[in-house]
C-alpha atoms as a PDB file:
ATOM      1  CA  UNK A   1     168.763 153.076  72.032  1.00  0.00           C
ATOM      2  CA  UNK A   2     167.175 150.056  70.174  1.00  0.00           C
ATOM      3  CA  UNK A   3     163.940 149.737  69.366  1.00  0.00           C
ATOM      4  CA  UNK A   4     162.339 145.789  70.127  1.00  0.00           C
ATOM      5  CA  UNK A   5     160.489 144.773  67.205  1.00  0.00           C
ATOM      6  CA  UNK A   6     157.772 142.192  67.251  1.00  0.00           C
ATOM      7  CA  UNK A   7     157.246 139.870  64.661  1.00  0.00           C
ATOM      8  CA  UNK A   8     154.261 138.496  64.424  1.00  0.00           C
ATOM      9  CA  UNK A   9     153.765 134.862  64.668  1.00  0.00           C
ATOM     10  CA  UNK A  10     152.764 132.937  61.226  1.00  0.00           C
ATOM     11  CA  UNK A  11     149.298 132.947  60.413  1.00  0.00           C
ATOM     12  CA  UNK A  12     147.865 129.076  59.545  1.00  0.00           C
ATOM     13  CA  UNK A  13     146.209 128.808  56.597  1.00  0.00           C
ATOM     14  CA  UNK A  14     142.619 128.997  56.133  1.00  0.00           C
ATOM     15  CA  UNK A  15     142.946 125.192  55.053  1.00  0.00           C
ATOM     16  CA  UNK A  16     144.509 123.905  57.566  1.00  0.00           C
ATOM     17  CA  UNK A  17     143.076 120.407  59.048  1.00  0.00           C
ATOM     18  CA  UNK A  18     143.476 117.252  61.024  1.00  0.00           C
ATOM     19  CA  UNK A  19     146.725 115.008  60.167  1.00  0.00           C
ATOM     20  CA  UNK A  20     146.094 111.489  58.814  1.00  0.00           C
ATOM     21  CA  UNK A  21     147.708 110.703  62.099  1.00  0.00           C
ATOM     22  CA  UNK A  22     145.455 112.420  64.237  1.00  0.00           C
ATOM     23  CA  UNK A  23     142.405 110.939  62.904  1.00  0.00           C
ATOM     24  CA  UNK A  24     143.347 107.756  63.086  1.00  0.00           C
ATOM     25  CA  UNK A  25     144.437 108.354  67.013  1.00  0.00           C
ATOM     26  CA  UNK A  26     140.685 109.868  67.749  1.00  0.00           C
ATOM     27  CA  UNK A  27     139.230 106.737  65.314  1.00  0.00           C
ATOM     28  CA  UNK A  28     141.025 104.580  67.541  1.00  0.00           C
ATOM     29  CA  UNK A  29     140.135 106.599  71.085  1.00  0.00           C
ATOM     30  CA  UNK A  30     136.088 106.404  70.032  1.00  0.00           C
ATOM     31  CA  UNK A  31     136.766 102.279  69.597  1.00  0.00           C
ATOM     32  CA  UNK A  32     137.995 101.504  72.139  1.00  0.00           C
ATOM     33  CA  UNK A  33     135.490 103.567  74.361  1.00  0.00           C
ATOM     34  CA  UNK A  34     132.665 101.623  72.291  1.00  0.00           C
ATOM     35  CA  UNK A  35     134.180  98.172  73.619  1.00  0.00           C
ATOM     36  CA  UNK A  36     134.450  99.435  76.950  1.00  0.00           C
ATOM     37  CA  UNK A  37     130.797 100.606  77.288  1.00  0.00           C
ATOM     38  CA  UNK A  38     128.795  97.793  75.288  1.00  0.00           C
ATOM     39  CA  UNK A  39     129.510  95.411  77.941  1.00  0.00           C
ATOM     40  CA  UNK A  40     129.021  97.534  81.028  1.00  0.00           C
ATOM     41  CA  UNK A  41     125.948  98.663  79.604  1.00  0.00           C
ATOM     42  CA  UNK A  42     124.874  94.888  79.119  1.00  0.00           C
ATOM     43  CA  UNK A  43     125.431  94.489  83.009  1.00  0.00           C
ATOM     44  CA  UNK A  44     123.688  97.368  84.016  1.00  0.00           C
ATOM     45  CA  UNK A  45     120.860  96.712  81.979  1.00  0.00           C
ATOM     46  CA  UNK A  46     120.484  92.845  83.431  1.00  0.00           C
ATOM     47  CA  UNK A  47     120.608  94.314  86.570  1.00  0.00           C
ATOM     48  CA  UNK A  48     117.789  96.643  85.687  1.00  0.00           C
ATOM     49  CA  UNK A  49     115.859  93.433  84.780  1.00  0.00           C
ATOM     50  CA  UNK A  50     116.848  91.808  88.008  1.00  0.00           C
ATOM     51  CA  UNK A  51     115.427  94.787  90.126  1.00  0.00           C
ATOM     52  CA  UNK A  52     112.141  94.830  88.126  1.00  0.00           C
ATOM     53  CA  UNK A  53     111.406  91.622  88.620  1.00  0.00           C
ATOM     54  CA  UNK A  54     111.839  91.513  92.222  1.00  0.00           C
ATOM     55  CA  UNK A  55     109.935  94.696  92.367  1.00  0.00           C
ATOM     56  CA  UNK A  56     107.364  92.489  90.176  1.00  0.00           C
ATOM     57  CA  UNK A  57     107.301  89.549  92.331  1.00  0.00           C
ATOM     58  CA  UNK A  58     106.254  91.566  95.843  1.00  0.00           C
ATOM     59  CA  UNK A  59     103.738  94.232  93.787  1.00  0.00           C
ATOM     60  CA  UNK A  60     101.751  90.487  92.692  1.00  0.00           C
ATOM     61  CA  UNK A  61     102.231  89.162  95.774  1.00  0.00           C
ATOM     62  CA  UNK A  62     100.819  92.461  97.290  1.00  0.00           C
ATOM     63  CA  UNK A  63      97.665  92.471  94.699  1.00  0.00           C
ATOM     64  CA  UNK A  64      97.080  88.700  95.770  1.00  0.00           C
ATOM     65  CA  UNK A  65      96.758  89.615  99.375  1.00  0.00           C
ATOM     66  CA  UNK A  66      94.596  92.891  98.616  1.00  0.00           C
ATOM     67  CA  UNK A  67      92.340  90.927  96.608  1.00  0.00           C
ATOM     68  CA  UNK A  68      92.182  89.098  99.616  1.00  0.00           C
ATOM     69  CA  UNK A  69      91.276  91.372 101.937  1.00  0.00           C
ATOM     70  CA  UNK A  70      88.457  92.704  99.351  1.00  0.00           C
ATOM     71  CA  UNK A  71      86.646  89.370  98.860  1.00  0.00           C
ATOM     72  CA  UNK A  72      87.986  87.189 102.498  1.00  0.00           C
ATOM     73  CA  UNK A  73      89.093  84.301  99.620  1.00  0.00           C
ATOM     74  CA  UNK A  74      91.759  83.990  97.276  1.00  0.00           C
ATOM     75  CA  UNK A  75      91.878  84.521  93.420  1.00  0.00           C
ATOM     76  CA  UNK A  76      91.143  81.127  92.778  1.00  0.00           C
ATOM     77  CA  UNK A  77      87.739  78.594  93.059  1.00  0.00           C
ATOM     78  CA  UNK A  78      89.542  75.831  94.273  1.00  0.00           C
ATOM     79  CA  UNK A  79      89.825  74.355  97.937  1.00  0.00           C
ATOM     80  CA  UNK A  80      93.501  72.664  97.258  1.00  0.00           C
ATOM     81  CA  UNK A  81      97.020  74.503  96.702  1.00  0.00           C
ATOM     82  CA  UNK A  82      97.887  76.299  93.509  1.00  0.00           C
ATOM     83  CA  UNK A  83     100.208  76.901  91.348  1.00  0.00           C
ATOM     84  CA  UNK A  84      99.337  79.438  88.656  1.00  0.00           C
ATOM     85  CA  UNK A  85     101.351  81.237  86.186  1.00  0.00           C
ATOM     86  CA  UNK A  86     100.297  84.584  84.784  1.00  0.00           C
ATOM     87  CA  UNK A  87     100.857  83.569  80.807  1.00  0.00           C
ATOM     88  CA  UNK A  88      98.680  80.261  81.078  1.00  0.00           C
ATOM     89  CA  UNK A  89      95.838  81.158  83.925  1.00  0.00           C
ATOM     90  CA  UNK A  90      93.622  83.979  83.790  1.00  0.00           C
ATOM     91  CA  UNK A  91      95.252  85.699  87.593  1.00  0.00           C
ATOM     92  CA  UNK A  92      96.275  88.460  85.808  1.00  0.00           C
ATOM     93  CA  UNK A  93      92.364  88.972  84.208  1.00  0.00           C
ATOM     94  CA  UNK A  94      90.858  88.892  87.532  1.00  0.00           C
ATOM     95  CA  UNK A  95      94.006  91.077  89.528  1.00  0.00           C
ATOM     96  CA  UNK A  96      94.240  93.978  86.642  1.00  0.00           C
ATOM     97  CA  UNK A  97      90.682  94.398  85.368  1.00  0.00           C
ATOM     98  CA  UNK A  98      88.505  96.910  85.426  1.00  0.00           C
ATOM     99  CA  UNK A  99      86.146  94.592  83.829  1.00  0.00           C
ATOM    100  CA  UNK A 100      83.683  92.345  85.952  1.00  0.00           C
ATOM    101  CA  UNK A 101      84.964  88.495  86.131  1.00  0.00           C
ATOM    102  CA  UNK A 102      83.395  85.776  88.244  1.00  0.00           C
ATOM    103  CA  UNK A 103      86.313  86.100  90.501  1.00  0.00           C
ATOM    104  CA  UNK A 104      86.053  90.043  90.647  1.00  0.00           C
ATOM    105  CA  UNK A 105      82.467  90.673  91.103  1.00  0.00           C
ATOM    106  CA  UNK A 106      83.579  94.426  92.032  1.00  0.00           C
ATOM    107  CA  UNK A 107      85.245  95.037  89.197  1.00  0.00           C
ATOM    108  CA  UNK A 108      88.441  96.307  91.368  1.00  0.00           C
ATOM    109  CA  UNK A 109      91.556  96.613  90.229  1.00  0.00           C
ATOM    110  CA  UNK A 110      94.595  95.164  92.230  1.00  0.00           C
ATOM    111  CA  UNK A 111      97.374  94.938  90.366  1.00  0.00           C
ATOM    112  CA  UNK A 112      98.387  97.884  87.706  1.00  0.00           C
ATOM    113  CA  UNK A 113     101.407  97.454  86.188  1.00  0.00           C
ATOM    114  CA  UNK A 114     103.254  98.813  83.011  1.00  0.00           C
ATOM    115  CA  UNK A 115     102.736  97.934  80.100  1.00  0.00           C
ATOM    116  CA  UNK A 116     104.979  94.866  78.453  1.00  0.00           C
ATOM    117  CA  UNK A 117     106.977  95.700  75.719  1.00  0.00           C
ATOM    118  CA  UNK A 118     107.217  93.660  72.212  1.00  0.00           C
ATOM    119  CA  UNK A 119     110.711  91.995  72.049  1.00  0.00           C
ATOM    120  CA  UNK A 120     112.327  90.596  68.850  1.00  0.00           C
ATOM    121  CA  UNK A 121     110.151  87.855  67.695  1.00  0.00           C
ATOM    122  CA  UNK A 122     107.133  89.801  69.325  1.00  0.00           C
ATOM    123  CA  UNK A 123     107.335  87.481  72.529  1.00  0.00           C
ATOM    124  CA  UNK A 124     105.456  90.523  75.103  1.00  0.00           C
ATOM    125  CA  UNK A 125     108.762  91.110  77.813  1.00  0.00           C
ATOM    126  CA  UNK A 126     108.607  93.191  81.268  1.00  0.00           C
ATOM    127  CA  UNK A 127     104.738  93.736  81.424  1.00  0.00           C
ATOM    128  CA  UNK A 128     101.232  93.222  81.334  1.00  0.00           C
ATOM    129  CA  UNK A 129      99.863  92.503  78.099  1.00  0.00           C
ATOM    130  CA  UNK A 130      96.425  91.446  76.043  1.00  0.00           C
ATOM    131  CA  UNK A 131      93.111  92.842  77.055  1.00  0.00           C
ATOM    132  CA  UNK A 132      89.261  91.690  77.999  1.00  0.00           C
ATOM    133  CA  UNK A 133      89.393  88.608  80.219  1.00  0.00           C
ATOM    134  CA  UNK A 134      92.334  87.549  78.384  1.00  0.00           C
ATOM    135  CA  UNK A 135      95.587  89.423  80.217  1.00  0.00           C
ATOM    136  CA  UNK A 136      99.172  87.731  81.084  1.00  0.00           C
ATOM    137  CA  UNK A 137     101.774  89.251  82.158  1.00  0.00           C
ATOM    138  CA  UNK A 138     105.808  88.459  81.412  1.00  0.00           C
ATOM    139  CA  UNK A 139     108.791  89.008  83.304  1.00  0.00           C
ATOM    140  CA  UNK A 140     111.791  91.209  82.042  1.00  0.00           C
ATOM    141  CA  UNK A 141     112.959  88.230  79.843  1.00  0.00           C
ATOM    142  CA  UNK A 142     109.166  87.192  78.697  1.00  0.00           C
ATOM    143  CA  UNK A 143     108.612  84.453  80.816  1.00  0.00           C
ATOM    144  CA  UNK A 144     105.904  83.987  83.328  1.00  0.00           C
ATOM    145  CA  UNK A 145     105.346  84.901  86.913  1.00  0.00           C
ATOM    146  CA  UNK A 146     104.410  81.959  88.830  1.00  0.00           C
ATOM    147  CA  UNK A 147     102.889  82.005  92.085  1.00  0.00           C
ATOM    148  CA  UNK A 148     101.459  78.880  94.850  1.00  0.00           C
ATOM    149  CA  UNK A 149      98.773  79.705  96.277  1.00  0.00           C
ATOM    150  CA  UNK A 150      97.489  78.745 100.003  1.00  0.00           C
ATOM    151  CA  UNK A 151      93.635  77.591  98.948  1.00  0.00           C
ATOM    152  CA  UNK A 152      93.309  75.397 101.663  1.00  0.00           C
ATOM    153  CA  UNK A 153      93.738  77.878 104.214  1.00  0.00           C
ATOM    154  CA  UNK A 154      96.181  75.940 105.687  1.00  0.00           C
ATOM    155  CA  UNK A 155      98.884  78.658 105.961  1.00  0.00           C
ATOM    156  CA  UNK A 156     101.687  76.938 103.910  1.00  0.00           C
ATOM    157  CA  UNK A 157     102.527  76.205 100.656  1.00  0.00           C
ATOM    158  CA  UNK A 158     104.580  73.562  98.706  1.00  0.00           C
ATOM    159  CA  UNK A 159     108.347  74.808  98.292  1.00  0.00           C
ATOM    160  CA  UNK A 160     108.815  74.736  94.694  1.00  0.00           C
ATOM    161  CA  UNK A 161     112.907  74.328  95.186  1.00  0.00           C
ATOM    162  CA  UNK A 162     113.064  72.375  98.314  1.00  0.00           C
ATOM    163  CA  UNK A 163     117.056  71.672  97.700  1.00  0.00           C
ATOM    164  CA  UNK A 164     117.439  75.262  98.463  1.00  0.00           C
ATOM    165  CA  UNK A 165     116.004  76.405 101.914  1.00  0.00           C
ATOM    166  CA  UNK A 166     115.955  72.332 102.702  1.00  0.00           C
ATOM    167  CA  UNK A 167     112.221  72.719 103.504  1.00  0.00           C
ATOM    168  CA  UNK A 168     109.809  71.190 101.949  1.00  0.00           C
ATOM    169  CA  UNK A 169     106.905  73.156 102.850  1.00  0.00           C
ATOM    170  CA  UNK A 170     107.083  77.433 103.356  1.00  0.00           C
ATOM    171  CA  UNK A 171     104.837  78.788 106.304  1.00  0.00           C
ATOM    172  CA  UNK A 172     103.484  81.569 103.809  1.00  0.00           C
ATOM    173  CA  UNK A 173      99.969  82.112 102.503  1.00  0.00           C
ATOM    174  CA  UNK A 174     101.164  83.151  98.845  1.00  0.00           C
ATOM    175  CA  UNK A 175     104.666  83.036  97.170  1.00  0.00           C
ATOM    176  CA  UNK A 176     105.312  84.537  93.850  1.00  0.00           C
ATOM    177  CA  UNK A 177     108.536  83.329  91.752  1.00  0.00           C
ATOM    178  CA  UNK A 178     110.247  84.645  88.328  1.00  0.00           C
ATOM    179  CA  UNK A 179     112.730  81.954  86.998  1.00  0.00           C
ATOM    180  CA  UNK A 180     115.275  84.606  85.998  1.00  0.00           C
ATOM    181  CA  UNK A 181     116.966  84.935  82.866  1.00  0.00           C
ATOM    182  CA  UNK A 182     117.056  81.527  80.878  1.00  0.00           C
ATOM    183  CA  UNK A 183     120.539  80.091  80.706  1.00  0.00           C
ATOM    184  CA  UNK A 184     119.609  77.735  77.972  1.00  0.00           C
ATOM    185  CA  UNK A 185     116.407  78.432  75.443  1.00  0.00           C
ATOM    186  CA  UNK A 186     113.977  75.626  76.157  1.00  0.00           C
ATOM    187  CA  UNK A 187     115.495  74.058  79.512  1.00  0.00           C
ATOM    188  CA  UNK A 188     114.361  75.354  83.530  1.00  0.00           C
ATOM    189  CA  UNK A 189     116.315  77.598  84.779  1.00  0.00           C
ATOM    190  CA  UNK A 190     119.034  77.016  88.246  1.00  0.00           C
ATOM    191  CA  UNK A 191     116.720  77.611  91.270  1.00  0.00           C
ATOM    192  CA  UNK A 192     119.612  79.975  92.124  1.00  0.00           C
ATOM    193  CA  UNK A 193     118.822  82.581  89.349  1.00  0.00           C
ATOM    194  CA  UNK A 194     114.831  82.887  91.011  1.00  0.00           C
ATOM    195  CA  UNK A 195     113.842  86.254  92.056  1.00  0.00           C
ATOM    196  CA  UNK A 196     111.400  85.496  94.875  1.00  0.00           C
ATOM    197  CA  UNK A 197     108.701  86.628  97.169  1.00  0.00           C
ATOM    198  CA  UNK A 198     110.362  84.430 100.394  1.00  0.00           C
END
């Protein structure tokens, strides 16, 4: 009778490492999963953006009509339509204080939102911003909010893109607006890009 004998397989050395070969296949594997992901994480952050500001535009819409309700008047001393924006008017002072302002006797707070974040070229983005009776707010690409405002108590307000709906007037007390992401630094932005309260 025979006896099997095993031999036992050869050992690798204690030095043994990657090929030039192989590294260059898992250089090229991490590349090309980099150039994949940049750009879908571009689009999923824009449409971040895009959600926060229409989340923006109802939450100041809401705060205008709570203010509202609080004093029986809008934010505003006027007796005609307004438009206000919340980087160049003081809406923002008298929605997110604490602090007394002529507008907010109370001292009530009506709109609390996060706090905006400094973007290259410290231009505030996504936010509320400054302090005292001196507060603005900027959308996710650090533009203003604007908003029209129904002073006259007439229950519309100007449309400010009548080519779109085809009306010129809106049957709305308030409408709040973000013109989207610029296409072109310095130039309006395409009614079409708007993230709006109607």
């Amino acid at each position: 009778m025979r006896s099997l004998s095993i031999k036992p397989l050869p050992r690798r050395s204690r030095f043994a490492a990657f090929t030039l070969i192989e590294l260059l296949i898992v250089i090229v594997i991490i590349a090309i999963l980099a150039a994949v992901s940049f750009p879908v994480y571009g689009m999923v952050m824009e449409t971040v953006r895009k959600t926060e500001a229409e989340k923006d535009v109802q939450d100041l819409k809401q705060a205008i009509s709570s203010y509202q309700l609080e004093y029986g008047r809008f934010p505003y001393g006027g007796d005609q339509d307004v438009e206000l924006n919340t980087q160049d008017d003081d809406i923002m002072s008298i929605l997110s204080s604490g602090d007394v302002h002529p507008l907010n006797t109370r001292g009530k707070t009506f709109y609390e939102g996060k706090l905006a974040k400094d973007a290259r070229g410290g231009v505030p983005v996504g936010g509320v911003y400054g302090s005292g009776d001196s507060i603005m707010m900027a959308d996710p690409w650090g533009q203003p909010y604007y908003m029209i405002i129904d002073a006259n108590y007439d229950n519309k307000v100007q449309n400010p893109d009548p080519s779109g709906s085809g009306e010129a007037e809106l049957r709305q007390k308030i409408i709040v607006w973000s013109e989207g992401k610029p296409r072109e630094k310095g130039s309006a932005n395409d009614p079409r890009d708007w993230h709006t309260s109607w």
